[in-house]
Protein backbone atom coordinates (compact mmCIF):
# COMPACT_ATOMS: atom_id res chain seq x y z
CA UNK A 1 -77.21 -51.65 -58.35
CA UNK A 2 -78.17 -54.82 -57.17
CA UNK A 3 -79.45 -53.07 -53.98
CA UNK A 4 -81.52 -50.73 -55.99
CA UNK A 5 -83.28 -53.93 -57.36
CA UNK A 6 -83.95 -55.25 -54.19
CA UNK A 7 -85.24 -52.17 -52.77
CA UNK A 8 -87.79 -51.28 -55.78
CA UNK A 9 -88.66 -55.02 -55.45
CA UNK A 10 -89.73 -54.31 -51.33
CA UNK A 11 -91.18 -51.27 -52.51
CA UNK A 12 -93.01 -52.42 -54.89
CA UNK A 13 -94.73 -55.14 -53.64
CA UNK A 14 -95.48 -52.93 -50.32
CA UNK A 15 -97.11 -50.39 -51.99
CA UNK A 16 -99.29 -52.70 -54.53
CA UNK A 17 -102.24 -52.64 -53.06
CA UNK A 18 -105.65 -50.76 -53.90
CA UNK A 19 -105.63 -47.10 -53.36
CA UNK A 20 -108.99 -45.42 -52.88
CA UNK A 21 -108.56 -42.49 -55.31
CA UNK A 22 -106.88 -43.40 -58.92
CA UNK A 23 -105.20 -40.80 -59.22
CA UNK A 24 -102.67 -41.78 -55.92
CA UNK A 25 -102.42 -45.10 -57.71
CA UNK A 26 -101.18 -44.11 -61.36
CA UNK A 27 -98.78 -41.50 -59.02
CA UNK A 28 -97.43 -44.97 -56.70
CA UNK A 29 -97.13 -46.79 -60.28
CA UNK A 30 -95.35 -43.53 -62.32
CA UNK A 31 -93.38 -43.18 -59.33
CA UNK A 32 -92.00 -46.79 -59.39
CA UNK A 33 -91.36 -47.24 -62.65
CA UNK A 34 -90.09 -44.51 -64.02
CA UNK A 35 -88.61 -42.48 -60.55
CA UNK A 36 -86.55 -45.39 -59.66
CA UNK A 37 -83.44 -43.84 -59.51
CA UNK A 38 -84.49 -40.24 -58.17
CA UNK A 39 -85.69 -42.80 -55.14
CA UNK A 40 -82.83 -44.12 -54.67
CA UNK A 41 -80.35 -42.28 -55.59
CA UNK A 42 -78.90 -42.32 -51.63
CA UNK A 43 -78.49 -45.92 -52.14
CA UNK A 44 -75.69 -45.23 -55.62
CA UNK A 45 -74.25 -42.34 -54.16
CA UNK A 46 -72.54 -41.52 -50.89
CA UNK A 47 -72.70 -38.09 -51.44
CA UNK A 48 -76.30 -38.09 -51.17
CA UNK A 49 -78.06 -37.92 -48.23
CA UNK A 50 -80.93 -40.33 -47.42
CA UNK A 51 -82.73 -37.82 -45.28
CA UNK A 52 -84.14 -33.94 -45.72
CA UNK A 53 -83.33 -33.32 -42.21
CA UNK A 54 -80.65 -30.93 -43.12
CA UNK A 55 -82.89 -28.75 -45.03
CA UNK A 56 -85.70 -29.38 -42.96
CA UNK A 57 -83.22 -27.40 -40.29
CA UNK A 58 -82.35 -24.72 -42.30
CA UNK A 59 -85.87 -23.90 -42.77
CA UNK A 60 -86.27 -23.87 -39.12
CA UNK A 61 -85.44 -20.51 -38.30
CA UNK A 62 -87.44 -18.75 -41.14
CA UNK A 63 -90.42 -21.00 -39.84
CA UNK A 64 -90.21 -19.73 -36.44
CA UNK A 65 -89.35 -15.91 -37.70
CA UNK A 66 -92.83 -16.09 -39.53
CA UNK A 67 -94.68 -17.67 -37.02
CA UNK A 68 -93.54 -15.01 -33.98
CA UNK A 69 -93.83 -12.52 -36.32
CA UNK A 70 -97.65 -13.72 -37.66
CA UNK A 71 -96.34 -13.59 -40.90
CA UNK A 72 -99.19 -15.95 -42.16
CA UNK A 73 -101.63 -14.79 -40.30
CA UNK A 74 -102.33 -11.49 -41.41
CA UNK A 75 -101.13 -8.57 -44.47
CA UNK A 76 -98.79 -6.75 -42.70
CA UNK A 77 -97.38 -9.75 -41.03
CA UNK A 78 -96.47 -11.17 -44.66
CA UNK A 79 -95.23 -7.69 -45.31
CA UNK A 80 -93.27 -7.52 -42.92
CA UNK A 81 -91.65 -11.13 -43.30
CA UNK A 82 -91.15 -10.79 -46.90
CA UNK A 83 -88.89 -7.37 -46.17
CA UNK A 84 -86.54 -8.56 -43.26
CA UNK A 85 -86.13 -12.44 -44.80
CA UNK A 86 -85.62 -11.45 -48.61
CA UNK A 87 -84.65 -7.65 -48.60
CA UNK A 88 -82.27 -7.85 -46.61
CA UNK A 89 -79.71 -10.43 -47.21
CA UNK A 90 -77.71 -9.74 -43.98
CA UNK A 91 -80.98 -10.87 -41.86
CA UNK A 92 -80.38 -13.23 -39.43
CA UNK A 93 -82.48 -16.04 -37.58
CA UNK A 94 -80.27 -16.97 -34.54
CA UNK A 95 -82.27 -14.68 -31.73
CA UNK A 96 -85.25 -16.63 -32.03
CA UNK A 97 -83.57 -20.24 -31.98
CA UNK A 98 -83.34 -21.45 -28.77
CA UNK A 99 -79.13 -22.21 -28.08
């Protein structure tokens, strides 16, 4: 716990500073005070990672699928994207990852 305390301290004092719009300072404040151990929760817990890059990778191929297959670019893109991701559980990513 003690190096919770001294990371909220760091954190504190490097994000006290004026922020342009109110509203992103009463979110840096709420966030600090009352977050503290969502934030660092990595820290108390081995078990937690202290990165998103594992589900950052797992969205990879679904990003990629709807990009090739203009998915956000257009209706029948979506269309399309929403039936072969979600309707069809056996779908599968791996021929557009590159191996």
């Amino acid at each position: 716990m003690k190096d919770v305390e001294k990371l909220h301290h760091d954190l504190t004092f490097l994000f006290t500073s004026h922020y342009e719009h109110k509203r992103s300072q009463r979110f840096v404040e709420n966030l600090l005070k009352r977050k503290k151990e969502w934030i660092f929760q990595f820290v108390m817990n081995p078990d937690v990672e202290s990165t998103n890059n594992r589900a950052e990778r797992g969205l990879r191929p679904s990003v990629i699928y709807r990009k090739v297959s203009g998915g956000s670019r257009s209706e029948r893109g979506a269309e399309i994207y929403t039936r072969e991701v979600f309707l069809k559980p056996s779908f599968t990513f791996d021929i557009f990852l590159d191996s």
